[in-house]
C-alpha atoms as a PDB file:
ATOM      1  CA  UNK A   1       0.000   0.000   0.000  1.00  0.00           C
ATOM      2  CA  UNK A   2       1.295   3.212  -1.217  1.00  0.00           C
ATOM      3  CA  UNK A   3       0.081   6.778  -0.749  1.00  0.00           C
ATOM      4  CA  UNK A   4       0.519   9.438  -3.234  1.00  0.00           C
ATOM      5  CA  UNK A   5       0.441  11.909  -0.619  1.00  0.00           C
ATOM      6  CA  UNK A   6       3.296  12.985  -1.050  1.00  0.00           C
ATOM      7  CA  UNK A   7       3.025  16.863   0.692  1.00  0.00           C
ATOM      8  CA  UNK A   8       6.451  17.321   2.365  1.00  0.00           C
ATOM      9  CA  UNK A   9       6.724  17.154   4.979  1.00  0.00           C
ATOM     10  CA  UNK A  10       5.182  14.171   5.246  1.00  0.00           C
ATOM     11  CA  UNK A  11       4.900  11.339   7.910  1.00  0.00           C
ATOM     12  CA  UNK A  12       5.668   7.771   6.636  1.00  0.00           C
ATOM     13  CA  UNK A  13       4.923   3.744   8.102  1.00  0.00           C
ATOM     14  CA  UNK A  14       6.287   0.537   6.852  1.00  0.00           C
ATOM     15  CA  UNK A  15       3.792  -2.075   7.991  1.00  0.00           C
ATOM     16  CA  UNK A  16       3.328  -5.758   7.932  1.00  0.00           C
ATOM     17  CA  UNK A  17       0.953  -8.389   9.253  1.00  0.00           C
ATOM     18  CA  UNK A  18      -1.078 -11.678   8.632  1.00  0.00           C
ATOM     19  CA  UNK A  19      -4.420 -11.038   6.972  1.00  0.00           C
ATOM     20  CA  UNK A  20      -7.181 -13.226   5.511  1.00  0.00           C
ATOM     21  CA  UNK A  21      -8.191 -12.649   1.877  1.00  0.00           C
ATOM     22  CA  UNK A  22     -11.812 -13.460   1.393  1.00  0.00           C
ATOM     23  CA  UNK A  23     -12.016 -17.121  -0.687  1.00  0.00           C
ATOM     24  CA  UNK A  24      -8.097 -17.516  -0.318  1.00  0.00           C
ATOM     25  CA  UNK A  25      -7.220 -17.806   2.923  1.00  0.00           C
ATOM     26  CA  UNK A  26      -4.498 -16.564   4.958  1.00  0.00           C
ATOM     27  CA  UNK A  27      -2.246 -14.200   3.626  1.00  0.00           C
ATOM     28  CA  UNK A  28       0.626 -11.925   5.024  1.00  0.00           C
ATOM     29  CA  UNK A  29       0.702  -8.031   3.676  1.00  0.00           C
ATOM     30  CA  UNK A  30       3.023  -5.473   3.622  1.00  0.00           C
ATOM     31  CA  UNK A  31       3.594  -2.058   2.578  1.00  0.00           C
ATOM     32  CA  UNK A  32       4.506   1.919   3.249  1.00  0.00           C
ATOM     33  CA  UNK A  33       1.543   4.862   3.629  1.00  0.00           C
ATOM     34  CA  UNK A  34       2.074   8.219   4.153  1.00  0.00           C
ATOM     35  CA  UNK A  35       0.507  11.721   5.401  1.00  0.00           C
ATOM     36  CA  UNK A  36       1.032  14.766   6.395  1.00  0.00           C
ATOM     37  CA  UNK A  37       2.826  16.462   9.047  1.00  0.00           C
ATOM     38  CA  UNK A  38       1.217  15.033  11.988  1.00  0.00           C
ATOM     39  CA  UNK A  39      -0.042  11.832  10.779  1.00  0.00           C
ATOM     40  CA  UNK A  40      -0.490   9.842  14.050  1.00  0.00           C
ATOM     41  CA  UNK A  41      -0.125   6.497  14.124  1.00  0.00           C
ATOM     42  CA  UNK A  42      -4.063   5.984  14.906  1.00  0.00           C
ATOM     43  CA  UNK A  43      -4.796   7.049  11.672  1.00  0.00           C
ATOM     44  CA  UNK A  44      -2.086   5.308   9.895  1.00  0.00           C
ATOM     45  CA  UNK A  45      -3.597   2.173  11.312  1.00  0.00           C
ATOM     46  CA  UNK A  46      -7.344   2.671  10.242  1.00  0.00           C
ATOM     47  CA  UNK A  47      -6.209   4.348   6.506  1.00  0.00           C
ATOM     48  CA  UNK A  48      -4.698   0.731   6.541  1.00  0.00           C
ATOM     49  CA  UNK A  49      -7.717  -0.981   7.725  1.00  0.00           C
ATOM     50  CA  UNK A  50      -9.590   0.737   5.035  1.00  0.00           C
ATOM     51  CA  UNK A  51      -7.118  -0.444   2.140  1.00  0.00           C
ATOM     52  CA  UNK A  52      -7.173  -3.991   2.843  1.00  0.00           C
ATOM     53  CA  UNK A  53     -10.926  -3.807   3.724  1.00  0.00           C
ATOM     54  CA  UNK A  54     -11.252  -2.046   0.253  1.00  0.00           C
ATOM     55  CA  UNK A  55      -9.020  -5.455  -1.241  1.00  0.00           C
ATOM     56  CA  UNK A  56     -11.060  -7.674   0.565  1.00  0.00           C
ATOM     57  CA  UNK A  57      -9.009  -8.257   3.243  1.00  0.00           C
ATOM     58  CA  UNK A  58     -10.050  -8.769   6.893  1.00  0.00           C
ATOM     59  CA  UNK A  59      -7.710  -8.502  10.070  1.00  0.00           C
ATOM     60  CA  UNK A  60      -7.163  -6.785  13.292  1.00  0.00           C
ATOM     61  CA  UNK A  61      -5.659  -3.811  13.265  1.00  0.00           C
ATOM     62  CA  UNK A  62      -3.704  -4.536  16.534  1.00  0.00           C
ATOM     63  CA  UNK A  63      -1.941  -7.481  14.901  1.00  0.00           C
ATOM     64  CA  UNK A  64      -0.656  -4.679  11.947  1.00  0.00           C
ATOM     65  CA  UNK A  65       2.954  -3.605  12.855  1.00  0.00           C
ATOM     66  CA  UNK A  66       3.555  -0.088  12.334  1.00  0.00           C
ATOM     67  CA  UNK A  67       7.134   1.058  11.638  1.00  0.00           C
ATOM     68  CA  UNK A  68       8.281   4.601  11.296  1.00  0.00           C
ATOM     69  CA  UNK A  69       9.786   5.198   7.480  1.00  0.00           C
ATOM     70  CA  UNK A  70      11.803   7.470   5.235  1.00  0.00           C
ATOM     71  CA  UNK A  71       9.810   9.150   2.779  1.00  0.00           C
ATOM     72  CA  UNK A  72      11.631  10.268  -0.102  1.00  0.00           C
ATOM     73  CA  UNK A  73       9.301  12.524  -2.363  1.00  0.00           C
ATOM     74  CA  UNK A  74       9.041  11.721  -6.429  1.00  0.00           C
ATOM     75  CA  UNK A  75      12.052  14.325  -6.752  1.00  0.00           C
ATOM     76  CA  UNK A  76      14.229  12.333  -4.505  1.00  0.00           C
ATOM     77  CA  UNK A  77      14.039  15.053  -1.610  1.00  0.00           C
END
């Protein structure tokens, strides 16, 4: 998962966990999502919850690890 918020200066979260895809099964996920200055972690977590709901994915939020990352922006600042 990928934001293209990309608004410096922005906040960004590497994040991993096990999820179940609907008619597959179990499934681990990963990815990066960013926000603006300020994004709390709280929010990072249910803008998450929303992607993989979106996918068809279901999981619990607390089982999500939530990593601070560097966010470069498109022009590499």
């Amino acid at each position: 998962m990928t934001s293209t918020n990309t608004t410096p200066p922005a906040v960004a979260y590497s994040w991993h966990g096990w999820v179940t895809v609907r008619g597959q099964g179990r499934a681990f996920a990963s990815g990066t999502v960013t926000g603006p200055h300020g994004y709390c972690r709280a929010r990072a977590l249910r803008d998450i919850g929303a992607w993989l709901d979106a996918r068809g994915c279901t999981g619990r939020l607390a089982d999500i690890a939530l990593l601070p990352a560097h966010h470069t922006s498109p022009k590499g600042s």
